[in-house]
C-alpha atoms as a PDB file:
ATOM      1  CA  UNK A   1     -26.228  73.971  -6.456  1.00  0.00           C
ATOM      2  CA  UNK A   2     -25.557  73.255 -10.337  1.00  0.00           C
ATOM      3  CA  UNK A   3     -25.309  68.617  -9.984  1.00  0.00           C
ATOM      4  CA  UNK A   4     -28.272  66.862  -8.359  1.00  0.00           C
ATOM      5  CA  UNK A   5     -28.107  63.363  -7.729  1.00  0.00           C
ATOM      6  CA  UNK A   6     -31.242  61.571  -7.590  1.00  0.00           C
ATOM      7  CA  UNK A   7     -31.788  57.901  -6.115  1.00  0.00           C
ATOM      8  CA  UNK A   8     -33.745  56.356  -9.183  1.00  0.00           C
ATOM      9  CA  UNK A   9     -36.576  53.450  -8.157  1.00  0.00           C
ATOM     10  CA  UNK A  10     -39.537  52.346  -8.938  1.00  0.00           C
ATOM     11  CA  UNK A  11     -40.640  53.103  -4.858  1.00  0.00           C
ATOM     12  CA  UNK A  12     -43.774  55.170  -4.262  1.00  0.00           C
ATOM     13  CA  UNK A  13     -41.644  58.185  -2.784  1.00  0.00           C
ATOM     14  CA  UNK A  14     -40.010  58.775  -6.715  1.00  0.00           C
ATOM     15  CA  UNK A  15     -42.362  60.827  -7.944  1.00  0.00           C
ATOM     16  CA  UNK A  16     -41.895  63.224  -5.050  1.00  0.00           C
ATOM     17  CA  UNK A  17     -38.142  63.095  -5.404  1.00  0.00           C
ATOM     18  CA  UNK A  18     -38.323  63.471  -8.511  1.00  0.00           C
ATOM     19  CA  UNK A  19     -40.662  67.304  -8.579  1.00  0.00           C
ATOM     20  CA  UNK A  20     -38.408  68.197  -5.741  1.00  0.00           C
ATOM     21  CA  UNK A  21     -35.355  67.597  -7.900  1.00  0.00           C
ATOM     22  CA  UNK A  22     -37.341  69.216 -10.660  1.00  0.00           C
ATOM     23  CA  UNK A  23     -38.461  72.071  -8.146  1.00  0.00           C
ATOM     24  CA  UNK A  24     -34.715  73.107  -7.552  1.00  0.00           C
ATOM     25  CA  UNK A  25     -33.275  72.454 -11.020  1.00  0.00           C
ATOM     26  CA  UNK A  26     -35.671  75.256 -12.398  1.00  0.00           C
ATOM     27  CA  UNK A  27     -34.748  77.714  -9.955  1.00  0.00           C
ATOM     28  CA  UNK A  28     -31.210  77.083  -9.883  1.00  0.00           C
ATOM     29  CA  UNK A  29     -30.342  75.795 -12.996  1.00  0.00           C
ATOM     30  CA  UNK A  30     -29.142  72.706 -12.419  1.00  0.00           C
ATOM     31  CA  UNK A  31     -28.163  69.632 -13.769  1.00  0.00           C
ATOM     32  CA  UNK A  32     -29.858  66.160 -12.423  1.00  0.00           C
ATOM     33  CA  UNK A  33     -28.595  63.034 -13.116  1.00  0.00           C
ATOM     34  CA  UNK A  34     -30.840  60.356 -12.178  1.00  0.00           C
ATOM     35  CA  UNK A  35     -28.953  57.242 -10.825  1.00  0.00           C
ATOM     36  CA  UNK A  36     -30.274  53.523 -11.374  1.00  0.00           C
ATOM     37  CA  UNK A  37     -28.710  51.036  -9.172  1.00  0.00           C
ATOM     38  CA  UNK A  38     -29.610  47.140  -9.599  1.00  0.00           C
ATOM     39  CA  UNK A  39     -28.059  44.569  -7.514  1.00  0.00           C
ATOM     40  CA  UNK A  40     -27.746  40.924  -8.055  1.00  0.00           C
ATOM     41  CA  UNK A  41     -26.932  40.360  -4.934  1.00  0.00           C
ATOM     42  CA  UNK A  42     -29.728  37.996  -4.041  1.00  0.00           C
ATOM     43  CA  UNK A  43     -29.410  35.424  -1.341  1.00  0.00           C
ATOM     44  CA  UNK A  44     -31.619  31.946  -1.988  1.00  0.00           C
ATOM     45  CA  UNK A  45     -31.115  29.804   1.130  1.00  0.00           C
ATOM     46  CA  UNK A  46     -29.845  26.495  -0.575  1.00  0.00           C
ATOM     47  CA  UNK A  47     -28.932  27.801  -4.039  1.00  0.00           C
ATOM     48  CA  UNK A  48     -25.665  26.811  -3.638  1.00  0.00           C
ATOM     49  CA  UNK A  49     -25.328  26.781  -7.572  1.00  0.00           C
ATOM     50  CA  UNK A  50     -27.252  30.318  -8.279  1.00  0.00           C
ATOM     51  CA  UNK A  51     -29.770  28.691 -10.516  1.00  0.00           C
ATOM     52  CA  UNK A  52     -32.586  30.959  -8.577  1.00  0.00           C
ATOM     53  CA  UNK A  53     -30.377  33.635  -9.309  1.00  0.00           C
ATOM     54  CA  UNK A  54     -29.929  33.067 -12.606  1.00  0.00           C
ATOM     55  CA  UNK A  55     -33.696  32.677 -12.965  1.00  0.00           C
ATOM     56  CA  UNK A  56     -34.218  35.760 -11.309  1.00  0.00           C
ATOM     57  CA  UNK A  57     -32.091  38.428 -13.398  1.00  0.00           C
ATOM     58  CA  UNK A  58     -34.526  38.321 -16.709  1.00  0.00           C
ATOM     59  CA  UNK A  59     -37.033  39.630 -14.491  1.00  0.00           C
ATOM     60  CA  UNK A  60     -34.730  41.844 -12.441  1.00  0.00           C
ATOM     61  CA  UNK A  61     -33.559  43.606 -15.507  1.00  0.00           C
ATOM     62  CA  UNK A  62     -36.790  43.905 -17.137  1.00  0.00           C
ATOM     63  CA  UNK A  63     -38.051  45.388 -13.708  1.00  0.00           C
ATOM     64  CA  UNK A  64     -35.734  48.117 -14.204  1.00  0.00           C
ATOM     65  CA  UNK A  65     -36.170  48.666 -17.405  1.00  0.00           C
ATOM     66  CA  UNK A  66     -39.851  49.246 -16.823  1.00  0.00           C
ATOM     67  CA  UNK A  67     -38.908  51.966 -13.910  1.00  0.00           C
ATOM     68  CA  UNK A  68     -36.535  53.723 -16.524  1.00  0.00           C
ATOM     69  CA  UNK A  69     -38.712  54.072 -19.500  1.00  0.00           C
ATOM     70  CA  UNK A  70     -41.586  55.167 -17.306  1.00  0.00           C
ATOM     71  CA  UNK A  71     -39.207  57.938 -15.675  1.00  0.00           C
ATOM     72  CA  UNK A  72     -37.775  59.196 -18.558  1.00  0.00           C
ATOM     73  CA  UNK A  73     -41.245  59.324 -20.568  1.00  0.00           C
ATOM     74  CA  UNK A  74     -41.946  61.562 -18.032  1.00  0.00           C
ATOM     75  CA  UNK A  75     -38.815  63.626 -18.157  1.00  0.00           C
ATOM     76  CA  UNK A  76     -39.217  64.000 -21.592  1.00  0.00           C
ATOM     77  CA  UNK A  77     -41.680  67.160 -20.861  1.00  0.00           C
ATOM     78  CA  UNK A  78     -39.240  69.055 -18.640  1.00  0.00           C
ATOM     79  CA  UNK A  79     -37.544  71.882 -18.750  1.00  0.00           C
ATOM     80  CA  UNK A  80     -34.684  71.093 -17.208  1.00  0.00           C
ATOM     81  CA  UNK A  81     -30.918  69.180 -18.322  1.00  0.00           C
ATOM     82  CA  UNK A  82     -30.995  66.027 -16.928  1.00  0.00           C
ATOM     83  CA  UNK A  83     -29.017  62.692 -17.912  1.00  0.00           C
ATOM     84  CA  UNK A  84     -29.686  58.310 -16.509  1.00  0.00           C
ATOM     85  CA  UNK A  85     -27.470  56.561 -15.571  1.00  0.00           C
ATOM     86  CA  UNK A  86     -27.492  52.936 -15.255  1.00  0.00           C
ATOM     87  CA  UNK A  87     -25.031  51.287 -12.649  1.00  0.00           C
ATOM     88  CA  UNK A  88     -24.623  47.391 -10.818  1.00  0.00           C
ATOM     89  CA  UNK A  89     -24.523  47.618  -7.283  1.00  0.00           C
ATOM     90  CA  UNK A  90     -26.010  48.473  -4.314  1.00  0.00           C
ATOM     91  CA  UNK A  91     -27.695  51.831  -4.721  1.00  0.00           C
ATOM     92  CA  UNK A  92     -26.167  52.923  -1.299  1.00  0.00           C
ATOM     93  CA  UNK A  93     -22.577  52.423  -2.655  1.00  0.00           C
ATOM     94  CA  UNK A  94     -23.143  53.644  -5.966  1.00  0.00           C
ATOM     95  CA  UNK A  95     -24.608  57.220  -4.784  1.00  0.00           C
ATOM     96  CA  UNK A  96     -21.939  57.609  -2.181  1.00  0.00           C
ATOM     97  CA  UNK A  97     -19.027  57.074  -5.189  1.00  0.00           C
ATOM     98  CA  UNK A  98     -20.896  59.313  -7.667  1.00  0.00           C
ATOM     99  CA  UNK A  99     -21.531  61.946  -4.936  1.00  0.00           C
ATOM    100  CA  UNK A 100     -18.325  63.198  -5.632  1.00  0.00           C
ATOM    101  CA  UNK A 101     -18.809  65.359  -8.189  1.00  0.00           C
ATOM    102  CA  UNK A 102     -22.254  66.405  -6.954  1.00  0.00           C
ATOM    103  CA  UNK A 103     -23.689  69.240  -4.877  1.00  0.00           C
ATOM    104  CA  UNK A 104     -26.671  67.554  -3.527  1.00  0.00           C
ATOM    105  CA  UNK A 105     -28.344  63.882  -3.127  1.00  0.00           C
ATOM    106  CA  UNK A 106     -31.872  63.503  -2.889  1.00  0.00           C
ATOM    107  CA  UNK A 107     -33.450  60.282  -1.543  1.00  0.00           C
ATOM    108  CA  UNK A 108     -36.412  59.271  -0.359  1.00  0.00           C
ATOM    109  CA  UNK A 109     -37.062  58.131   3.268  1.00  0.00           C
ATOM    110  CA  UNK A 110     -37.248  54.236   2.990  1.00  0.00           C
ATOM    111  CA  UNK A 111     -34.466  51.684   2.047  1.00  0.00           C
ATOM    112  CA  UNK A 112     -35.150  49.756  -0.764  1.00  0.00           C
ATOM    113  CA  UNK A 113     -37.748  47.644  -0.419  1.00  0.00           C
ATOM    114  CA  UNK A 114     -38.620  48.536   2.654  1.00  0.00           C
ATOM    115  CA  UNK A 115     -41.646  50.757   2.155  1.00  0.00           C
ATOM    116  CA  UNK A 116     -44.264  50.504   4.835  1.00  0.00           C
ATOM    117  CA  UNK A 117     -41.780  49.967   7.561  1.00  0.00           C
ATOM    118  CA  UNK A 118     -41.726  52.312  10.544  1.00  0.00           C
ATOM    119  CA  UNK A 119     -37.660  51.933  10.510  1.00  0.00           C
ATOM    120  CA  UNK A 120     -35.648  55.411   9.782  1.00  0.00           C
ATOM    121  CA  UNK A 121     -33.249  54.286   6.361  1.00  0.00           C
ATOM    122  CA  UNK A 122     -30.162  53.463   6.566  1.00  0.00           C
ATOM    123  CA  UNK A 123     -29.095  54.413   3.366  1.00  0.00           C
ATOM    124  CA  UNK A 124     -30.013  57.875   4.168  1.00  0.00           C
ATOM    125  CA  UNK A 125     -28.041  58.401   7.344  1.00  0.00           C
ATOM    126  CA  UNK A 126     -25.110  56.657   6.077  1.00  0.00           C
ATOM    127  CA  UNK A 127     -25.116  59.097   3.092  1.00  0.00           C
ATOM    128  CA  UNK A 128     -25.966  61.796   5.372  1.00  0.00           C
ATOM    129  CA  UNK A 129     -22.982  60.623   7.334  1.00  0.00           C
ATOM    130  CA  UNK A 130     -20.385  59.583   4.925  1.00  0.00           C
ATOM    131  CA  UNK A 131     -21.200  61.115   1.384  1.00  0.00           C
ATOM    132  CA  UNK A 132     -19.461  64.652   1.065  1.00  0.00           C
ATOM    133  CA  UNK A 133     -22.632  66.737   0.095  1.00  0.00           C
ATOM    134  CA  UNK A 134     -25.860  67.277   1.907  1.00  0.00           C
ATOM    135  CA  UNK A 135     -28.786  64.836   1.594  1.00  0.00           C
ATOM    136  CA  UNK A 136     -32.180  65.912   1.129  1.00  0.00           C
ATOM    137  CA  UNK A 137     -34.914  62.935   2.186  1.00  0.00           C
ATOM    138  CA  UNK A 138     -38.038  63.637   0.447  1.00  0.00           C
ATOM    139  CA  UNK A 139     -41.103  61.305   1.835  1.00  0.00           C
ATOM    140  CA  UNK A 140     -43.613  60.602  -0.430  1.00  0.00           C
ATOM    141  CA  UNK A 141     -46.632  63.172   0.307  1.00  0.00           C
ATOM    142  CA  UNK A 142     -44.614  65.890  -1.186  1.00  0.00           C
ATOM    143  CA  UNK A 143     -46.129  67.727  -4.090  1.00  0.00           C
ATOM    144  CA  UNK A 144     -43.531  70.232  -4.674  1.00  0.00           C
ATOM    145  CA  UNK A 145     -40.658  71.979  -2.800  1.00  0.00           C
ATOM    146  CA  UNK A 146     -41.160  76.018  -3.391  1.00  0.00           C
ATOM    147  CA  UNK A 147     -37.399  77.470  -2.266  1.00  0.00           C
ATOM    148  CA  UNK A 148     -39.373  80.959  -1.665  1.00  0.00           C
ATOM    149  CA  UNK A 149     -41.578  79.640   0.978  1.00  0.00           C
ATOM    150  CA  UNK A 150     -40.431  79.298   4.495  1.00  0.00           C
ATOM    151  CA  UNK A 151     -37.801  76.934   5.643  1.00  0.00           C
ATOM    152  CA  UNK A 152     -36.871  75.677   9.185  1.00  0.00           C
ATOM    153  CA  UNK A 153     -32.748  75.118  10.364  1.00  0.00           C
ATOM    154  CA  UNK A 154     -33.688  73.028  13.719  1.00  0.00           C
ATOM    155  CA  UNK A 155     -30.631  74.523  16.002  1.00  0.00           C
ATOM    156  CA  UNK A 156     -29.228  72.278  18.745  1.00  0.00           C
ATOM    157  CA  UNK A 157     -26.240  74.529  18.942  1.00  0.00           C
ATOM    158  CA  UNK A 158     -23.968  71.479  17.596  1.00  0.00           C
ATOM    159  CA  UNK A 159     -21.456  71.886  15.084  1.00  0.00           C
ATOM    160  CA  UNK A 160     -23.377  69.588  13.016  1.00  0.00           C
ATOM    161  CA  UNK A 161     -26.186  72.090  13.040  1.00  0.00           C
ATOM    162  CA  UNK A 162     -23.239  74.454  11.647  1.00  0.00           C
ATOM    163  CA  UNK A 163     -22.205  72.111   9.043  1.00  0.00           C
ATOM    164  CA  UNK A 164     -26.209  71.761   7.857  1.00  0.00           C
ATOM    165  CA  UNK A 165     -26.753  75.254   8.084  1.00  0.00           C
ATOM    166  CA  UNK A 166     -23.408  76.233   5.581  1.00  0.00           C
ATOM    167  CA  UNK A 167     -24.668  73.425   3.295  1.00  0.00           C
ATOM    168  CA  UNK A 168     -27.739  74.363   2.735  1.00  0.00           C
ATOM    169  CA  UNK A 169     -26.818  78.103   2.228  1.00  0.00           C
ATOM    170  CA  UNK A 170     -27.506  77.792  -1.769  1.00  0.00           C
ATOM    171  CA  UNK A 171     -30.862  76.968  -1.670  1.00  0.00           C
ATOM    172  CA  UNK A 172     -31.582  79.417   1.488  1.00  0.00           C
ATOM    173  CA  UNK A 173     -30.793  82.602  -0.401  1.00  0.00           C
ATOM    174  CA  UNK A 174     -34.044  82.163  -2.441  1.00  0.00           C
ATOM    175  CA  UNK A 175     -35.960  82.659   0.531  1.00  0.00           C
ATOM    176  CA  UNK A 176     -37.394  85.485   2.436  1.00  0.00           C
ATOM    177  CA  UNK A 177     -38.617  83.811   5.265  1.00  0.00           C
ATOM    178  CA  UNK A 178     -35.704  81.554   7.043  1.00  0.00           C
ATOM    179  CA  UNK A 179     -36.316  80.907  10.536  1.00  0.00           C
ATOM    180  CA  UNK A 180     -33.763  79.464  13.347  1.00  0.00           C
ATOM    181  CA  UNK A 181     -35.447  77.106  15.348  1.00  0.00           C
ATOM    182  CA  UNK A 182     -34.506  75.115  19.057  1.00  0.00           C
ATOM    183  CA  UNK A 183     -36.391  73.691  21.114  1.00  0.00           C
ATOM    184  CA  UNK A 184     -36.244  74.137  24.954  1.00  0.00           C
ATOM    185  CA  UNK A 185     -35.071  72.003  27.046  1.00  0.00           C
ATOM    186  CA  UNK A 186     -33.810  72.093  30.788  1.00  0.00           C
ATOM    187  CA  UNK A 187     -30.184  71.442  30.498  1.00  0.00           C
ATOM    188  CA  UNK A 188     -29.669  74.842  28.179  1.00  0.00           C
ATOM    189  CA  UNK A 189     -26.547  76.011  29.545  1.00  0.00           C
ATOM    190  CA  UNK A 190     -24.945  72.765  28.320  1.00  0.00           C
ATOM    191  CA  UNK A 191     -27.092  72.914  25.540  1.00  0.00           C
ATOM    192  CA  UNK A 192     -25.476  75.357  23.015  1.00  0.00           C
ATOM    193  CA  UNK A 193     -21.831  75.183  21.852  1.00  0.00           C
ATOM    194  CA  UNK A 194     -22.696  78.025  18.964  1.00  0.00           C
ATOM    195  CA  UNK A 195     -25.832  79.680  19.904  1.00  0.00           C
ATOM    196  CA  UNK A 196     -28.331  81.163  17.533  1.00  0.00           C
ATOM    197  CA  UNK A 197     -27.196  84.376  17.232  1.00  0.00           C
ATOM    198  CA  UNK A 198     -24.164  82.833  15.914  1.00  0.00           C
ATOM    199  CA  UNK A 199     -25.828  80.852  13.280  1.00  0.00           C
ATOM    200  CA  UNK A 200     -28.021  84.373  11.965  1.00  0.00           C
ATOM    201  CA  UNK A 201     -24.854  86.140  12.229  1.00  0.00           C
ATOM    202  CA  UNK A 202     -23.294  83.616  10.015  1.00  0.00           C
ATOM    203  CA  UNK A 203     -26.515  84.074   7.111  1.00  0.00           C
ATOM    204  CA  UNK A 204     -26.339  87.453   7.325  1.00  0.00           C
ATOM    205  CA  UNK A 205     -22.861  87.212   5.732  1.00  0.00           C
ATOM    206  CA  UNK A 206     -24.636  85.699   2.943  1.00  0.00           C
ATOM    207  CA  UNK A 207     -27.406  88.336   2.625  1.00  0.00           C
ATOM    208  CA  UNK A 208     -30.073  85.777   4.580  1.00  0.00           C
ATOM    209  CA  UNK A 209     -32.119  87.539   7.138  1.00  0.00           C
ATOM    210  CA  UNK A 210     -33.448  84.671   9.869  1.00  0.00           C
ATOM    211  CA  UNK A 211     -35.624  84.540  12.715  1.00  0.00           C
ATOM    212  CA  UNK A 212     -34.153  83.254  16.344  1.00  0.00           C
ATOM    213  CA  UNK A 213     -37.586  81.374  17.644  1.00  0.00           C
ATOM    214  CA  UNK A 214     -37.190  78.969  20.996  1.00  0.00           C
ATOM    215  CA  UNK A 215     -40.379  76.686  21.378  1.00  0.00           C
ATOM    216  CA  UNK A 216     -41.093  74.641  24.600  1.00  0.00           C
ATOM    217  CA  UNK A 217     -40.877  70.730  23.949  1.00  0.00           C
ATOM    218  CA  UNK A 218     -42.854  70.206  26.666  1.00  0.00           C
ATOM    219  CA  UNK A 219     -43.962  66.556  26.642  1.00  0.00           C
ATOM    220  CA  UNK A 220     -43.260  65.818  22.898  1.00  0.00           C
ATOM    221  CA  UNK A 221     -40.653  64.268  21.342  1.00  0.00           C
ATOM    222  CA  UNK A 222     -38.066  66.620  19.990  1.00  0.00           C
ATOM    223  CA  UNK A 223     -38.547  65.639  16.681  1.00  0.00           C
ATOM    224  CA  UNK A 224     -42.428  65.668  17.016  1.00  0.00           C
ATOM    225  CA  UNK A 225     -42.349  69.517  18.618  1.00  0.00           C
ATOM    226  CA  UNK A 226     -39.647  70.575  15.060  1.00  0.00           C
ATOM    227  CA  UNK A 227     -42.260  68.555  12.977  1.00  0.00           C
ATOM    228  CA  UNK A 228     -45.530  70.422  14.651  1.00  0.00           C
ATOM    229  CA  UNK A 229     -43.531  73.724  14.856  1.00  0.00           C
ATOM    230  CA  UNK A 230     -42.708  73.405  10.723  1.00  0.00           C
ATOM    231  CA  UNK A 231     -46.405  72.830   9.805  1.00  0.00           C
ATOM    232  CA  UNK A 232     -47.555  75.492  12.011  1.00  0.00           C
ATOM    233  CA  UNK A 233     -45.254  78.016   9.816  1.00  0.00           C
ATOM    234  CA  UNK A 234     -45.803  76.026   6.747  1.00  0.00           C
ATOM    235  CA  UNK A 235     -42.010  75.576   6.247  1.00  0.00           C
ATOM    236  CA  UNK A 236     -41.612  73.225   2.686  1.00  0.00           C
ATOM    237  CA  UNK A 237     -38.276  72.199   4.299  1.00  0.00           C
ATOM    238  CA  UNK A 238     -36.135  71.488   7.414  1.00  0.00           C
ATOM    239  CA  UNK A 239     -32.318  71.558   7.753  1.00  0.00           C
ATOM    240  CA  UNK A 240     -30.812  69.940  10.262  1.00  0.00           C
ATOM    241  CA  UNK A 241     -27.433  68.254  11.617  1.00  0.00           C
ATOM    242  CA  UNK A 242     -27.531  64.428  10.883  1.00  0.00           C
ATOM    243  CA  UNK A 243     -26.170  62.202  14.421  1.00  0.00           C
ATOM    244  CA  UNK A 244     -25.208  64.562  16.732  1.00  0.00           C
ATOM    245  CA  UNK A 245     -24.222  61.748  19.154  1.00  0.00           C
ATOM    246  CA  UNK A 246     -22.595  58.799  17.600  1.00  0.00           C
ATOM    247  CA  UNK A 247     -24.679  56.887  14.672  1.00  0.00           C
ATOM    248  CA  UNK A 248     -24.302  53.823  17.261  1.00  0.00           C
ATOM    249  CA  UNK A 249     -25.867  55.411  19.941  1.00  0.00           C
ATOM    250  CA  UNK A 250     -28.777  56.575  17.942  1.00  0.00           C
ATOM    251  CA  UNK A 251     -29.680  53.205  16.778  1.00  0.00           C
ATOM    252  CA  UNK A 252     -29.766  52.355  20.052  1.00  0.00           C
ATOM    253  CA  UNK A 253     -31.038  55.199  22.360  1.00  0.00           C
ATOM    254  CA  UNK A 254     -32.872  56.977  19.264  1.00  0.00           C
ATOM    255  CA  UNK A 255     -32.528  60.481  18.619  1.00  0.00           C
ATOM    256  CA  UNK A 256     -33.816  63.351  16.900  1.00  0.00           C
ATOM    257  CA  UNK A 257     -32.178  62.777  13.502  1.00  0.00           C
ATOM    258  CA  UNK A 258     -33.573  58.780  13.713  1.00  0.00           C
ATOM    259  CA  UNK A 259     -36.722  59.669  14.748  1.00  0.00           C
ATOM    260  CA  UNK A 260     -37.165  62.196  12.380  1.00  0.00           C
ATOM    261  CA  UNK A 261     -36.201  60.028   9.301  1.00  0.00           C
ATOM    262  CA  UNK A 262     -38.592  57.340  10.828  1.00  0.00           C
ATOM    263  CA  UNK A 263     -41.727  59.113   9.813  1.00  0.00           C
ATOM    264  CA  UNK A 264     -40.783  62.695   8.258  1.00  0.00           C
ATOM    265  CA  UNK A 265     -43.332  65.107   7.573  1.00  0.00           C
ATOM    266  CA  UNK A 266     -41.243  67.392   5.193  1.00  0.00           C
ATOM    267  CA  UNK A 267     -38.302  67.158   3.047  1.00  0.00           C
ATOM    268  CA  UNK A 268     -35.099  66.957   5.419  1.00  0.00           C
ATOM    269  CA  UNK A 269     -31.779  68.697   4.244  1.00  0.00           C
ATOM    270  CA  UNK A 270     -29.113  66.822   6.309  1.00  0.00           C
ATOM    271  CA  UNK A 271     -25.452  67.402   6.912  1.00  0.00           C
ATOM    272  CA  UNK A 272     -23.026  65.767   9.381  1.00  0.00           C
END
């Protein structure tokens, strides 16, 4: 992977976003280009004439401003090539246009201006769903993402577990330790379209040795069992197929990709 795109904000996940990009850059050699999106699009009940908008954008632009020279102050000290760029818009548009001509898009696990909330964001699954690269949601207790330590591919036998898993094959081959993981459930014969063995079959292609593990769900959520089975192996990272069902019937019914994003314990890699 040789173009990161980073979601630039002044959010309390950045930070973490911001080493992981960092993290990968230094190993790989990559360029990041850390994307600023400001909208204007403000809605006032009753300002039929914008005048609260108007008021408004001074403080909006200074806002950013602040986030940018802060960032780049920091940036300043790294080793890595890295560029800003400054755009209008919603910041969900603008990454999904300039995600063209990148290899990866890292965002963090809220919607803007939406930290605290318990809700999965939406800019990350559309992304996930609609951008063509991978998307790797970082949550804000992440120090640093080491691409030598252990890494988790949850494997629901889906072809978007396929996709994620071929994605995520640049930053795999640093590590020694990749392990396959599903969990068990009692419909398994209508479970698995590709098995496992297909998946490690498909890695070792690539010169990636990894591990076929099956761990009971028992009473857990899916996503809480891939979560608990990740910190038991101390895995900095889990891939995994964004909306296996329809996007509309996870917003609904939930799943494990939007209960995952809800509250996610490691940096996700997701590919649809």
């Amino acid at each position: 992977m040789k173009s990161i795109l980073v979601h630039a904000d002044g959010d309390n996940a950045m930070e973490a976003r911001m080493q992981v990009a960092l993290d990968i850059a230094r190993v790989t050699g990559a360029h990041i280009t850390f994307l600023q999106a400001v909208s204007f699009e403000v809605f006032a009940p009753g300002d039929f004439y914008g005048s609260a908008m108007a008021a408004a954008m001074p403080r909006i632009r200074e806002a950013a401003a602040e986030v940018r020279e802060r960032i780049t102050a920091d940036l300043e000290n790294e080793d890595v090539n890295w560029e800003w760029k400054f755009l209008y818009g919603m910041a969900e548009h603008r990454l999904m246009e300039q995600s063209a001509l990148h290899d990866l898009v890292i965002v963090g696990p809220h919607d803007v201006g939406e930290e605290g909330t318990r809700r999965p964001s939406s800019m990350a699954g559309t992304l996930a769903l609609k951008a063509p690269v991978p998307v790797l949601v970082v949550p804000s207790e992440t120090k640093r993402l080491d691409l030598t330590s252990p890494v988790m591919i949850a494997w629901n036998g889906s072809s978007e577990a396929c996709v994620a898993l071929r994605a995520a094959v640049p930053l795999l081959k640093f590590d020694s330790d990749v392990q396959l993981i599903s969990v068990a459930e009692e419909d398994d014969k209508d479970r698995f379209d590709f098995p496992a063995s297909e998946g490690a079959k498909y890695l070792s292609r690539h010169d990636i040795e990894a591990e076929i593990v099956e761990i009971p769900r028992g009473d857990a959520k899916i996503s809480d069992a891939l979560f608990a089975a990740a910190s038991q192996r101390d895995c900095s990272m889990m891939v995994m197929g964004a909306y296996g069902h329809s996007r509309l019937a996870e917003m609904l019914l939930g799943g494990v990709t939007r209960r995952s994003l809800t509250d996610p314990k490691l940096p996700i890699f997701l590919a649809h």
